[in-house]
C-alpha atoms as a PDB file:
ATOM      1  CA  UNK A   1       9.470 -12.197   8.970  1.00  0.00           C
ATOM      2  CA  UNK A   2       8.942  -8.784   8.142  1.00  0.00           C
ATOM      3  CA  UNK A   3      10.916  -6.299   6.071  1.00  0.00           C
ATOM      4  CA  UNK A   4      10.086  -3.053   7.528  1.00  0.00           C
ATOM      5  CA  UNK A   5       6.494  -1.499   8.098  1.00  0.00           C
ATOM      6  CA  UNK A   6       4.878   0.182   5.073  1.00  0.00           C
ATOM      7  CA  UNK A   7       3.218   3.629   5.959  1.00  0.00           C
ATOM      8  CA  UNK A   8       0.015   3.622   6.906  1.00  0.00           C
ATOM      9  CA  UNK A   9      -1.364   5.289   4.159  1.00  0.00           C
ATOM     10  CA  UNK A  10       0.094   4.197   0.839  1.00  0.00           C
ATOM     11  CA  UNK A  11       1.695   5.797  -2.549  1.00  0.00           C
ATOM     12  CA  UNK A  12      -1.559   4.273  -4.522  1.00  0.00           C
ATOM     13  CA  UNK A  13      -4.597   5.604  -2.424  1.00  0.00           C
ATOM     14  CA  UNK A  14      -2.668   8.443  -1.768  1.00  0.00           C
ATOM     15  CA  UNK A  15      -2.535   9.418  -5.495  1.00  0.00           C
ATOM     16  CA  UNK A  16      -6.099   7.330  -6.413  1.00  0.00           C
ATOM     17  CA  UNK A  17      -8.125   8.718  -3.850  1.00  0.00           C
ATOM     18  CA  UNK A  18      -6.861  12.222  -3.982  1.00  0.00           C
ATOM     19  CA  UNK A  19      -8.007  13.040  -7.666  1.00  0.00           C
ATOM     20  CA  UNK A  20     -10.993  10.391  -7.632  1.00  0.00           C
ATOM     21  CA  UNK A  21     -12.839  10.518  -3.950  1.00  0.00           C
ATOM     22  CA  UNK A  22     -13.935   7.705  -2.173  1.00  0.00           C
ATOM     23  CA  UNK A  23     -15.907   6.569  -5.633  1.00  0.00           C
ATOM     24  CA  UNK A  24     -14.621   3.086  -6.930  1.00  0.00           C
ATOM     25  CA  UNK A  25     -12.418   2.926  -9.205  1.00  0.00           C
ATOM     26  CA  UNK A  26     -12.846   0.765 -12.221  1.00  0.00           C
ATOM     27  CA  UNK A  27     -11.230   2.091 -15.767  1.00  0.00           C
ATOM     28  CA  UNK A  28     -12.142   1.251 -19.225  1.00  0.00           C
ATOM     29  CA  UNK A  29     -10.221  -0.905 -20.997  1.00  0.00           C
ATOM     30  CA  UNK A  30     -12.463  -0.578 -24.162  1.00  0.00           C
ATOM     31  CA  UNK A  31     -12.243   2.206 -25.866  1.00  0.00           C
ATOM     32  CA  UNK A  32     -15.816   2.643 -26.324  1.00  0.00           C
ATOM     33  CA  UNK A  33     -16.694   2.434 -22.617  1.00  0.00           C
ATOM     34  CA  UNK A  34     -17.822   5.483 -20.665  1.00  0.00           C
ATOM     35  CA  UNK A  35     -14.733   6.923 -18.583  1.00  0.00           C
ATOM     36  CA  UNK A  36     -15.169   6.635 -14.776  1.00  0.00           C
ATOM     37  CA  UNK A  37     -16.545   9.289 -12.831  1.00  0.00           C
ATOM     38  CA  UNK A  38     -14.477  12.050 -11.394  1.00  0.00           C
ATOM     39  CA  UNK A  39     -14.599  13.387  -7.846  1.00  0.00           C
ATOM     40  CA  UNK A  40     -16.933  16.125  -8.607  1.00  0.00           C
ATOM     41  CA  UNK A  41     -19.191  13.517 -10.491  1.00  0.00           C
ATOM     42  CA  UNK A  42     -19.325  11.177  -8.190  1.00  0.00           C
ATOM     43  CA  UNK A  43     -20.202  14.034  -5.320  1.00  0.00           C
ATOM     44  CA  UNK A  44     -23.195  15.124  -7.624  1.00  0.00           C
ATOM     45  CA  UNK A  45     -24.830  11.819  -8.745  1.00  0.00           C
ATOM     46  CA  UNK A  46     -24.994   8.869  -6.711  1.00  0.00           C
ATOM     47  CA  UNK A  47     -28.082   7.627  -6.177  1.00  0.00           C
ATOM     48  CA  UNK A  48     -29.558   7.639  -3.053  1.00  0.00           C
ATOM     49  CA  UNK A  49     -32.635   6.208  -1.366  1.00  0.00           C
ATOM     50  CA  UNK A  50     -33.412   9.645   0.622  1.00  0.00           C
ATOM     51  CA  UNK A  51     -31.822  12.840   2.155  1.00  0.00           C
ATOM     52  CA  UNK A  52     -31.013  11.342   5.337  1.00  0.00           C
ATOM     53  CA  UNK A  53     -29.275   8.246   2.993  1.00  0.00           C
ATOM     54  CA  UNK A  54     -27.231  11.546   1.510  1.00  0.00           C
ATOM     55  CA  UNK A  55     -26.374  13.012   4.321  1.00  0.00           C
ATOM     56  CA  UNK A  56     -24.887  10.168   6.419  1.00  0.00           C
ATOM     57  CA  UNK A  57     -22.579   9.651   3.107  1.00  0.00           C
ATOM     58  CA  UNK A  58     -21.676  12.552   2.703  1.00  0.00           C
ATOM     59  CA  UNK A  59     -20.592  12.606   6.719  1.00  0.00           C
ATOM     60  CA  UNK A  60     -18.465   9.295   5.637  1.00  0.00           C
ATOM     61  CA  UNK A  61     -17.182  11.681   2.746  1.00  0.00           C
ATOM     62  CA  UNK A  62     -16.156  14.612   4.871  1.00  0.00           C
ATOM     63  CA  UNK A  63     -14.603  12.555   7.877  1.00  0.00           C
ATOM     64  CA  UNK A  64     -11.092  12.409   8.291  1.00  0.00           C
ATOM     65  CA  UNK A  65     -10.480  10.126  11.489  1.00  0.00           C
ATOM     66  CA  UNK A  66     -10.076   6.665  10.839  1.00  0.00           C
ATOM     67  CA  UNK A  67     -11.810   5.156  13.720  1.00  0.00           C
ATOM     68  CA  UNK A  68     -14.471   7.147  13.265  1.00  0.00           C
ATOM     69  CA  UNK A  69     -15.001   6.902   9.598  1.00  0.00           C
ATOM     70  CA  UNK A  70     -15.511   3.481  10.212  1.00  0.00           C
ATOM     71  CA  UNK A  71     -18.057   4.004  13.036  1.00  0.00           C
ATOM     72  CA  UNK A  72     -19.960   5.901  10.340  1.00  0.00           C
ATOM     73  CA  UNK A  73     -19.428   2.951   7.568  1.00  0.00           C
ATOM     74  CA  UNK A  74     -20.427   0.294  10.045  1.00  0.00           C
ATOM     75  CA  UNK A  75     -23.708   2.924  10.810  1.00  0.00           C
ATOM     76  CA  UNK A  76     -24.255   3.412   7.559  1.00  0.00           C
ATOM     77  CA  UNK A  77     -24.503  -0.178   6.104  1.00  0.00           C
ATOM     78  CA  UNK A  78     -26.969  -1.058   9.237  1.00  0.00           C
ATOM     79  CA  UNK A  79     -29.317   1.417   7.831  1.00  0.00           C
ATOM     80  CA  UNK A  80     -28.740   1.147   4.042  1.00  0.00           C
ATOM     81  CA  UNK A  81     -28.053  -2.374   3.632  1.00  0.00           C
ATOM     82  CA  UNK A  82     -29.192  -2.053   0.113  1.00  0.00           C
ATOM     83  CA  UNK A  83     -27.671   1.194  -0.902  1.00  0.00           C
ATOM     84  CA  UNK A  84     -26.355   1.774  -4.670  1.00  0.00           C
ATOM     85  CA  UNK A  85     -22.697   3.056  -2.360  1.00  0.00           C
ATOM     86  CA  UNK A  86     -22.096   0.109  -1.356  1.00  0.00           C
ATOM     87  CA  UNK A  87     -18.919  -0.797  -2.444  1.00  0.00           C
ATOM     88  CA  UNK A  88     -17.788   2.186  -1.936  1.00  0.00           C
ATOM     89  CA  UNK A  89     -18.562   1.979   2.103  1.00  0.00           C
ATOM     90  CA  UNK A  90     -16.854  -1.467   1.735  1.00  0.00           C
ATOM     91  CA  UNK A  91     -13.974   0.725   0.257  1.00  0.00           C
ATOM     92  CA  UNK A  92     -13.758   3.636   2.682  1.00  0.00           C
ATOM     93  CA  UNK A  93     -13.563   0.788   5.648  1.00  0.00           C
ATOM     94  CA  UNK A  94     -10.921  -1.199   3.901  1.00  0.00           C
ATOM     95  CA  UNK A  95      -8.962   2.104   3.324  1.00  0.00           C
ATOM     96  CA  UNK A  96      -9.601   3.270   6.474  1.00  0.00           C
ATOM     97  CA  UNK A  97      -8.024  -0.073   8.420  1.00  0.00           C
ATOM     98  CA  UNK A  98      -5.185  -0.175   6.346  1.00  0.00           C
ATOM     99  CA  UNK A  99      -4.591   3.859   7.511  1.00  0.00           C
ATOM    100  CA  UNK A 100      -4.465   2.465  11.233  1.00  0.00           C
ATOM    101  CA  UNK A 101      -2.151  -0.728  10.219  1.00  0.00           C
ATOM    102  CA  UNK A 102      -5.310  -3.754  10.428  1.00  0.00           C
ATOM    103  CA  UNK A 103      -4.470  -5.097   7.909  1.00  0.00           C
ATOM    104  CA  UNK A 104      -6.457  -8.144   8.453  1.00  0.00           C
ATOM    105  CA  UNK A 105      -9.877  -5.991   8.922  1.00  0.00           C
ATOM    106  CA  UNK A 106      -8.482  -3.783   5.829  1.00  0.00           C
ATOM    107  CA  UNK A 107      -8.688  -7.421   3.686  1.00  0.00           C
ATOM    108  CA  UNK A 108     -12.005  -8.056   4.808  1.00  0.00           C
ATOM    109  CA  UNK A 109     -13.447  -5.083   3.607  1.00  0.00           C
ATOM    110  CA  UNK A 110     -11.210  -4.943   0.794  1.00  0.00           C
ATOM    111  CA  UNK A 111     -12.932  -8.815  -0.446  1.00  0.00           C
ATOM    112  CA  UNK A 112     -16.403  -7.197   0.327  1.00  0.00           C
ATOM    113  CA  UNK A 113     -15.613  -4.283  -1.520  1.00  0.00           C
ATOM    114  CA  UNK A 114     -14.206  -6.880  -4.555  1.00  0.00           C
ATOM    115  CA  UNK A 115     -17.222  -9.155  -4.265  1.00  0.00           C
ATOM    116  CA  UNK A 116     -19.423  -6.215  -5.815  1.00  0.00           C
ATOM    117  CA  UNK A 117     -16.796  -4.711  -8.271  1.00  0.00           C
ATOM    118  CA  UNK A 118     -13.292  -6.881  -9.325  1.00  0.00           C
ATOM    119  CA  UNK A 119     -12.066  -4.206 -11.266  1.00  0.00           C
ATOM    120  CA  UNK A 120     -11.944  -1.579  -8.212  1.00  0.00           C
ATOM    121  CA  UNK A 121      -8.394  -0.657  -8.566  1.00  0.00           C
ATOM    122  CA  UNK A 122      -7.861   1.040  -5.647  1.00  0.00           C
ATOM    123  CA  UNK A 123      -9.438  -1.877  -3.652  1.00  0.00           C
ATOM    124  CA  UNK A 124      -7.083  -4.098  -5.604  1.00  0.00           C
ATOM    125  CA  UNK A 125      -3.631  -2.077  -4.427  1.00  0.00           C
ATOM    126  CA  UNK A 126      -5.179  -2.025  -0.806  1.00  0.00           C
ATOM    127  CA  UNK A 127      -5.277  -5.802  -1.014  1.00  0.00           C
ATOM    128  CA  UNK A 128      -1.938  -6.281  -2.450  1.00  0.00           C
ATOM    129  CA  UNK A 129      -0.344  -4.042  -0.033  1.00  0.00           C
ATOM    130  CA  UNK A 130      -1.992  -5.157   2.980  1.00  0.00           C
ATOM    131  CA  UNK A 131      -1.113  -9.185   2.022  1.00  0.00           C
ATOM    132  CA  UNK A 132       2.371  -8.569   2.175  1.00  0.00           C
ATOM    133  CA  UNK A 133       2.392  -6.186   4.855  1.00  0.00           C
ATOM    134  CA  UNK A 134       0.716  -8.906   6.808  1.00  0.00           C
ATOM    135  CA  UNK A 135       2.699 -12.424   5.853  1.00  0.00           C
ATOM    136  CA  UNK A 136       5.418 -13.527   7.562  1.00  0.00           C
ATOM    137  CA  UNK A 137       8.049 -16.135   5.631  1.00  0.00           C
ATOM    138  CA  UNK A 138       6.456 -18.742   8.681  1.00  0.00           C
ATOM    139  CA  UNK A 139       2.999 -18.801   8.267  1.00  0.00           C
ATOM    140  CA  UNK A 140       1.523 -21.873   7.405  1.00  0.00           C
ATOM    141  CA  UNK A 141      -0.449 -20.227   4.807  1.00  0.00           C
ATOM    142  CA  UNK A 142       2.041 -17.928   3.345  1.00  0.00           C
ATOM    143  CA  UNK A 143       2.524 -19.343  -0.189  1.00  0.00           C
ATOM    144  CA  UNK A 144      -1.593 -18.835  -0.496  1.00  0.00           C
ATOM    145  CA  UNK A 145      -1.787 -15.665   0.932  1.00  0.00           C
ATOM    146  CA  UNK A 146       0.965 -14.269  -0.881  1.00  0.00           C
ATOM    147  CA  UNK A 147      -0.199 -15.821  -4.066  1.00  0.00           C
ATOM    148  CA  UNK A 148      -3.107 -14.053  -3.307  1.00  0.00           C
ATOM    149  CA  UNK A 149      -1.449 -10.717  -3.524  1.00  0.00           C
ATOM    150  CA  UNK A 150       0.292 -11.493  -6.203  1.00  0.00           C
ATOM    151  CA  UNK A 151      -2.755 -11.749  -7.903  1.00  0.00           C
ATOM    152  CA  UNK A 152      -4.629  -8.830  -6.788  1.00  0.00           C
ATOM    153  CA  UNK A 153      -1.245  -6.701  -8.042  1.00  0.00           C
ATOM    154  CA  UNK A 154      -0.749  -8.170 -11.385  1.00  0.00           C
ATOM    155  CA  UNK A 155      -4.790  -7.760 -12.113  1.00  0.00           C
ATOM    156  CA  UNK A 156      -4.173  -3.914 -11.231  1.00  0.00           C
ATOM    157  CA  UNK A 157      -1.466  -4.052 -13.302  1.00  0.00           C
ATOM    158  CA  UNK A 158      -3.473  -5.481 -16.143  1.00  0.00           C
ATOM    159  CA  UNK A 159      -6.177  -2.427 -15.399  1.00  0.00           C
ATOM    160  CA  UNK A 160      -3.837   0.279 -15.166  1.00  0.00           C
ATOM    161  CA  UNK A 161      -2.169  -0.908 -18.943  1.00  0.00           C
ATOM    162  CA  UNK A 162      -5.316  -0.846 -20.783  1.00  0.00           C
ATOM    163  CA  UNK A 163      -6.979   2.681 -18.834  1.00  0.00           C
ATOM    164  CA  UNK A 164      -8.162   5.798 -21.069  1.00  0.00           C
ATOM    165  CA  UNK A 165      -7.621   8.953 -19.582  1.00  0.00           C
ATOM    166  CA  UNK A 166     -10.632  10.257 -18.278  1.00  0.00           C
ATOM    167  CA  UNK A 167     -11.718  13.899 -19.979  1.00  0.00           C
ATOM    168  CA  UNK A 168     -11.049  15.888 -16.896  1.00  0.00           C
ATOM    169  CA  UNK A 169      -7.738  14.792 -16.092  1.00  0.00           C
ATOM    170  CA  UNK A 170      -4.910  16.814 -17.847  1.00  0.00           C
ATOM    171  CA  UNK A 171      -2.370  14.356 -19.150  1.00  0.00           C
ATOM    172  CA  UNK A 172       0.430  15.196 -17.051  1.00  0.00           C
ATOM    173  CA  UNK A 173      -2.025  14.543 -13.728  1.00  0.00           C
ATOM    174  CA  UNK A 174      -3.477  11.324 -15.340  1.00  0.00           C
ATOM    175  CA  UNK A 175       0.237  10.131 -16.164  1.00  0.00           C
ATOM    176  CA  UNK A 176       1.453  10.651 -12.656  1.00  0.00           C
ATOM    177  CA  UNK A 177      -1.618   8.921 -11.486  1.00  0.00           C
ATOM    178  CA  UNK A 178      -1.125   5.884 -13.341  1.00  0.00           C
ATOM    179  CA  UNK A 179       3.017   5.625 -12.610  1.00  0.00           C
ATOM    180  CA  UNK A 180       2.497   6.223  -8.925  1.00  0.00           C
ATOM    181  CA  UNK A 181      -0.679   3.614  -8.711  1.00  0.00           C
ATOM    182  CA  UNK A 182       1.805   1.298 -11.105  1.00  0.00           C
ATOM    183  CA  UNK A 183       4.161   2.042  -8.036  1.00  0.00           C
ATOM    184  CA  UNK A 184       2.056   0.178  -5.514  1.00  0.00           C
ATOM    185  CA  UNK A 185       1.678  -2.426  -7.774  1.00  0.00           C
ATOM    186  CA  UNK A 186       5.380  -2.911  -8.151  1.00  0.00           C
ATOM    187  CA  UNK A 187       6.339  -2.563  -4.219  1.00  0.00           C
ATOM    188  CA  UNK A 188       3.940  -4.735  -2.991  1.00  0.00           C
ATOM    189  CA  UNK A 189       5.345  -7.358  -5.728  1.00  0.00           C
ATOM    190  CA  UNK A 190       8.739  -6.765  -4.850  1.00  0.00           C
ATOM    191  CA  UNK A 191       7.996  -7.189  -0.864  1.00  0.00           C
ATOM    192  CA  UNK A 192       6.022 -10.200  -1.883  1.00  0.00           C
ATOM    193  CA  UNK A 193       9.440 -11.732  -3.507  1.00  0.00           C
ATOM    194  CA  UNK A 194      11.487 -10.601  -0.888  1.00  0.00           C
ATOM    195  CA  UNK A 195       9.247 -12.607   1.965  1.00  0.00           C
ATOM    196  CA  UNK A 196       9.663 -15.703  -0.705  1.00  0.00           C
ATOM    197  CA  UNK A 197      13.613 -14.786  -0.825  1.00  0.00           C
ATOM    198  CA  UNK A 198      13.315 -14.657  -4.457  1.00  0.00           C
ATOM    199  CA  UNK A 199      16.010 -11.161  -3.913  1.00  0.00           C
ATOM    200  CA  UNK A 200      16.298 -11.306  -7.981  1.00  0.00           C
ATOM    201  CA  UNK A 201      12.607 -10.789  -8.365  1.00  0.00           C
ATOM    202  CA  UNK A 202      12.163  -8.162  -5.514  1.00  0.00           C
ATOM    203  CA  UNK A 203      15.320  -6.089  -6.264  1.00  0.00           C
ATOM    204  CA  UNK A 204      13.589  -5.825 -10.228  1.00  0.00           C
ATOM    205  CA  UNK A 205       9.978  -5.306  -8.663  1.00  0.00           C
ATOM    206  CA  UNK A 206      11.313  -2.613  -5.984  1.00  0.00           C
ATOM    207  CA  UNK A 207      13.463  -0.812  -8.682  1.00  0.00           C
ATOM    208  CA  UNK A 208      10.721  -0.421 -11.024  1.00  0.00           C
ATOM    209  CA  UNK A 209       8.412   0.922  -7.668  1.00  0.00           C
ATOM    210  CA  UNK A 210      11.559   3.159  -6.888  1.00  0.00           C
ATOM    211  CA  UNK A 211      11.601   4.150 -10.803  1.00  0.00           C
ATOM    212  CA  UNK A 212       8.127   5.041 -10.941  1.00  0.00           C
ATOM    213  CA  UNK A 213       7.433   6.867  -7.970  1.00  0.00           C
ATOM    214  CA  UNK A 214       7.738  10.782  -7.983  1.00  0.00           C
ATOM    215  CA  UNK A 215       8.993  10.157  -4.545  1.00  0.00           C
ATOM    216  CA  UNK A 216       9.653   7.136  -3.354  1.00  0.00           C
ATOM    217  CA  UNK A 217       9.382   6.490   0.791  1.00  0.00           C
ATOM    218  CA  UNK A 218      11.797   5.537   2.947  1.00  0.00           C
ATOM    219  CA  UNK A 219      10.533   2.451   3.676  1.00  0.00           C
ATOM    220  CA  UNK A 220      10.811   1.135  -0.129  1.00  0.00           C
ATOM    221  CA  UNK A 221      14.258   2.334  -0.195  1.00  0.00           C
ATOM    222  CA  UNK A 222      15.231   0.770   2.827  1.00  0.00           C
ATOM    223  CA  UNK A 223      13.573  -2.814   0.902  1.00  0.00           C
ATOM    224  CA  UNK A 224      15.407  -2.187  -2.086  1.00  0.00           C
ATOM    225  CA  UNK A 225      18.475  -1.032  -0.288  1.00  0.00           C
ATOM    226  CA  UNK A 226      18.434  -4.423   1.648  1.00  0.00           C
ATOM    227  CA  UNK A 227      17.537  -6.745  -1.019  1.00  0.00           C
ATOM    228  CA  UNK A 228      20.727  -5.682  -2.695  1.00  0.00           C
ATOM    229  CA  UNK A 229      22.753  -6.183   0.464  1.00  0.00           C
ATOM    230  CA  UNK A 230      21.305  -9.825   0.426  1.00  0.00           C
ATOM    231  CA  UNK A 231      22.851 -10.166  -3.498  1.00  0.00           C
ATOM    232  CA  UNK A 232      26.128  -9.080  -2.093  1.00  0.00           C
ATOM    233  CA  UNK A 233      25.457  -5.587  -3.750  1.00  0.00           C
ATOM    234  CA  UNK A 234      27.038  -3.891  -0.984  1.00  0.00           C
ATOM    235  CA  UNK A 235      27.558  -0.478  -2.863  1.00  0.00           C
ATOM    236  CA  UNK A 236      24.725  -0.538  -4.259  1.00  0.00           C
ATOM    237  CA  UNK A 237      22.963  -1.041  -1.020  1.00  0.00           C
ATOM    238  CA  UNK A 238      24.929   1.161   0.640  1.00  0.00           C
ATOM    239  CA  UNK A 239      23.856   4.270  -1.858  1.00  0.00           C
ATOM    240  CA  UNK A 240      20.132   3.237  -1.549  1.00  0.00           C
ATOM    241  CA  UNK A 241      20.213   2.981   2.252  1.00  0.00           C
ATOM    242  CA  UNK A 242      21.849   6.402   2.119  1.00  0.00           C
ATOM    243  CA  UNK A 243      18.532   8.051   0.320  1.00  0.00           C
ATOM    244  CA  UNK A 244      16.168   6.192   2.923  1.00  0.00           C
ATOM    245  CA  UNK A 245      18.405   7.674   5.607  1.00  0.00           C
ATOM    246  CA  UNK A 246      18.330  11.094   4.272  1.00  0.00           C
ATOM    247  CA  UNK A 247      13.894  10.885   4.695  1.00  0.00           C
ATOM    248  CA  UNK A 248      14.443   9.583   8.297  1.00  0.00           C
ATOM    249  CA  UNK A 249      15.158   6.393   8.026  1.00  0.00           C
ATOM    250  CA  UNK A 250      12.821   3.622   9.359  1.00  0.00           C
ATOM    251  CA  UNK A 251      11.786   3.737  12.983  1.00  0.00           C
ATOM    252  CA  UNK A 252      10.352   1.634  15.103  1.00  0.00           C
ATOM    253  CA  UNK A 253       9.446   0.905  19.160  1.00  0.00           C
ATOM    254  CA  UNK A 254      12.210  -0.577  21.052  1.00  0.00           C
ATOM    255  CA  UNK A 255      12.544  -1.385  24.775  1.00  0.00           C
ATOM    256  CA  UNK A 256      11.736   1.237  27.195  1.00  0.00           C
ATOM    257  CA  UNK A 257      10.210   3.646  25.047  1.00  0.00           C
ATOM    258  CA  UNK A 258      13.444   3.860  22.654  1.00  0.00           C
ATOM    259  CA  UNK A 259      13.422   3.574  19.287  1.00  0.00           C
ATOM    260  CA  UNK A 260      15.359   2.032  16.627  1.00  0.00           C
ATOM    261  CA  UNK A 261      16.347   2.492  12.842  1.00  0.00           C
ATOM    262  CA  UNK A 262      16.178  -0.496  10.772  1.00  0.00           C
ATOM    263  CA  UNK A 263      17.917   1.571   8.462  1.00  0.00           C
ATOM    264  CA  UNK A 264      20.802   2.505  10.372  1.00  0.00           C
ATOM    265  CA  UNK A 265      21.205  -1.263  11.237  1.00  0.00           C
ATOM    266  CA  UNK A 266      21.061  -2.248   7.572  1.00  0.00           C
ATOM    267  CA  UNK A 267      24.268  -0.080   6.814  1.00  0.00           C
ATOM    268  CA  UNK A 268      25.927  -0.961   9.730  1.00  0.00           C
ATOM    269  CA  UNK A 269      25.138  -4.794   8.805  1.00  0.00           C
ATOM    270  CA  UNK A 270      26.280  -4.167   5.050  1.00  0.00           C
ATOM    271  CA  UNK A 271      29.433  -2.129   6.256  1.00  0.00           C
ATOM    272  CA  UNK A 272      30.522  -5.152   8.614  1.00  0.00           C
ATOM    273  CA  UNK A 273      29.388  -7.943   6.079  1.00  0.00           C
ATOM    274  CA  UNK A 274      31.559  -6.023   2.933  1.00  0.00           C
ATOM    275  CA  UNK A 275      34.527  -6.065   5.069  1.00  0.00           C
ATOM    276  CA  UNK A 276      34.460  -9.436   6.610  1.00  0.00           C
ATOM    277  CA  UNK A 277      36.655 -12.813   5.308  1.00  0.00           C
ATOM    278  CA  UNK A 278      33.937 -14.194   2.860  1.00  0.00           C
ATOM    279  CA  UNK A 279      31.563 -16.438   5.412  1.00  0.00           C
ATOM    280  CA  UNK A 280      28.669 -18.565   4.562  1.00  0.00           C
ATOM    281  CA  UNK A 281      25.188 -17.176   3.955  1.00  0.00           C
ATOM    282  CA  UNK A 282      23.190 -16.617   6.967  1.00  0.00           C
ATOM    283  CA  UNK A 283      19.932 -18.971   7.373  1.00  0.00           C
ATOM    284  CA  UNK A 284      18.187 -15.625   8.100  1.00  0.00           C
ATOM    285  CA  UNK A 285      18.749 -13.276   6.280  1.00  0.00           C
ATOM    286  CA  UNK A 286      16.677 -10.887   8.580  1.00  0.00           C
ATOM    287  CA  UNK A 287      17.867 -11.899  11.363  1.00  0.00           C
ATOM    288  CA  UNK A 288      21.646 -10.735   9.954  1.00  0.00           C
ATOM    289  CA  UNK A 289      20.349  -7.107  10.162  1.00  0.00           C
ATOM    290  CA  UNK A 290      17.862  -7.000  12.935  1.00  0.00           C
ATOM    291  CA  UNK A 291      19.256  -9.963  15.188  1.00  0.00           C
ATOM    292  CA  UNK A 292      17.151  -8.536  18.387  1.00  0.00           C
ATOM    293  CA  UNK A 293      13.660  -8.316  16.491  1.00  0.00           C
ATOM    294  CA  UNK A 294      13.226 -10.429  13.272  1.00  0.00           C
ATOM    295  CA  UNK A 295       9.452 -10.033  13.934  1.00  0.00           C
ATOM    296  CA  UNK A 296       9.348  -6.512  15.139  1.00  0.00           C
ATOM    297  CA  UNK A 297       6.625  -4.433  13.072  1.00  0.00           C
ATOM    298  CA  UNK A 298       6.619  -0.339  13.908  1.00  0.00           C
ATOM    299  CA  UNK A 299       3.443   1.448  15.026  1.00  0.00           C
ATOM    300  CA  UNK A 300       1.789   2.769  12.321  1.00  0.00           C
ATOM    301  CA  UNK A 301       2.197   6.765  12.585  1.00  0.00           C
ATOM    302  CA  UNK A 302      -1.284   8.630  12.335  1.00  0.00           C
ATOM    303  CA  UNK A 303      -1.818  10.732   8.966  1.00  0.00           C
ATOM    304  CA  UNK A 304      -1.825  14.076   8.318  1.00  0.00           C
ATOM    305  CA  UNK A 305      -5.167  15.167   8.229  1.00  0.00           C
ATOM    306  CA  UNK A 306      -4.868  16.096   4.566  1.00  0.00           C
ATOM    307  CA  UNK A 307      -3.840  12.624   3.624  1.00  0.00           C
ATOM    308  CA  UNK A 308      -6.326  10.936   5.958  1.00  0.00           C
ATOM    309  CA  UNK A 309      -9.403   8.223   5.220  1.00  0.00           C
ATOM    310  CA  UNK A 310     -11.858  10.750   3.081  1.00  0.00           C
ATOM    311  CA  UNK A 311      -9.301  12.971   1.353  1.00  0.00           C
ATOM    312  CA  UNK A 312      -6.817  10.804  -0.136  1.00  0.00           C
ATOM    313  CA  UNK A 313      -6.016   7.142   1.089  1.00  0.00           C
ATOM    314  CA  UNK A 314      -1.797   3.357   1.232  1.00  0.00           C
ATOM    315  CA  UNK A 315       1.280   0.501  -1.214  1.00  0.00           C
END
């Protein structure tokens, strides 16, 4: 079952990656531990084996195409299988498969990219997003996987509570940083709860996502907006359905090149449920809004350049 498609490039790497690079990211939690690098430093002093080592990072760096940023990952870990960037090839891959919706590649690379650093946070949102973007309520393995991302969210969680502000951030940047990374964290919790139909859980963990984010997508509105319909909130989901209509709703493919709104269904779903006798729940509570395709996924939609793989990044 799926609740919607999360955009390809999420709130967290959006907002990680833009003001940090493609370096890891691992912060202190003691307050005697160095702060971690910023963009600039992390452009300036990696350490490399040669210039040709240099260069075909900095190519990784300056490419904004997902495929081909991970043509150039792939290239680059043939020839440097060793190098000291390691993880942070592992990252650029992972981000740059969840940017194209693999979510299955962006986990492997997002484990590899684990297996030499647990604390990358960014790596850690990846994961959590791409878990529950990925699980349906029917998979056999669902409770692991989604135990899984549970994991991976709360453990960013636990990063982002004890982090120092590094000395080049201003406050106000750092503090947006941290609420819109603590975002992620909370929407990928809240979708996890919502695939276990645990709708008290999500609609807490997809308010606090809605609550923290500077602007929060359509797609987590449209979540939020339905968990509440599913608690018999209908006014409540009617008003949050409203704000994910008002950024465009949620599209996806339909038959013969049409397209649909889940979003538009959900309100028309919660208008006909609010004024109906009082009926029994439905088994499926998908299903109720989006009887024609429970399983339906959208395409993911391409980037902007200036949010792609390399420059920011999604969460």
């Amino acid at each position: 079952m799926r609740y919607g498609s999360q955009q390809p490039v999420s709130r967290l790497s959006t907002c990680v990656l833009l003001l940090l690079g493609m370096a890891p990211v691992a912060f202190p939690a003691q307050q005697d531990a160095p702060a971690p690098p910023t963009a600039s430093a992390a452009a300036t002093q990696p350490k490399f084996s040669s210039p040709e080592e240099a260069a075909a990072w900095e190519k990784i760096q300056q490419e904004r195409n997902p495929d081909e940023q991970i043509r150039l990952v792939e290239d680059f870990l043939l020839h440097y299988p060793d190098s000291a960037m390691k993880e942070s090839a592992f990252q650029a891959a992972a981000h740059s498969y969840q940017a194209k919706g693999d979510y299955g590649r962006a986990i492997t690379y997002g484990e590899l990219t684990l297996s030499e650093n647990p604390d990358n946070l960014t790596t850690l949102l990846v994961l959590a997003a791409a878990i529950s973007e990925m699980t349906s309520r029917n998979d056999d393995d669902r409770d692991e996987r989604l135990a899984e991302g549970e994991q991976y969210a709360r453990h960013a969680l636990d990063l982002l509570a004890t982090a120092r502000r590094p000395p080049a951030f201003a406050a106000t940047e750092w503090d947006q940083t941290k609420r819109e990374a603590e975002a992620a964290a909370h929407a990928a919790l809240g979708l996890i709860a919502l695939i276990r139909e645990d709708f008290a859980r999500a609609e807490l963990e997809l308010q606090e996502a809605v609550a923290l984010a500077a602007r929060p997508d359509a797609v987590l509105l449209y979540r939020l907006g339905l968990t509440h319909s599913f608690m018999k909130k209908y006014d409540l989901a009617l008003e949050t359905l409203e704000r994910a209509a008002a950024l465009g709703g949620v599209k996806l493919p339909g038959a013969q090149g049409a397209s649909r709104d889940l979003v538009a269904e959900a309100k028309e779903f919660v208008l006909r449920t609010r004024s109906a006798p009082a009926s029994p729940e439905p088994a499926d509570p998908e299903a109720a809004v989006l009887p024609n395709s429970a399983q339906a996924t959208p395409a993911p939609t391409p980037p902007p350049a200036d949010t792609a793989p390399g420059a920011n990044p999604a969460p």
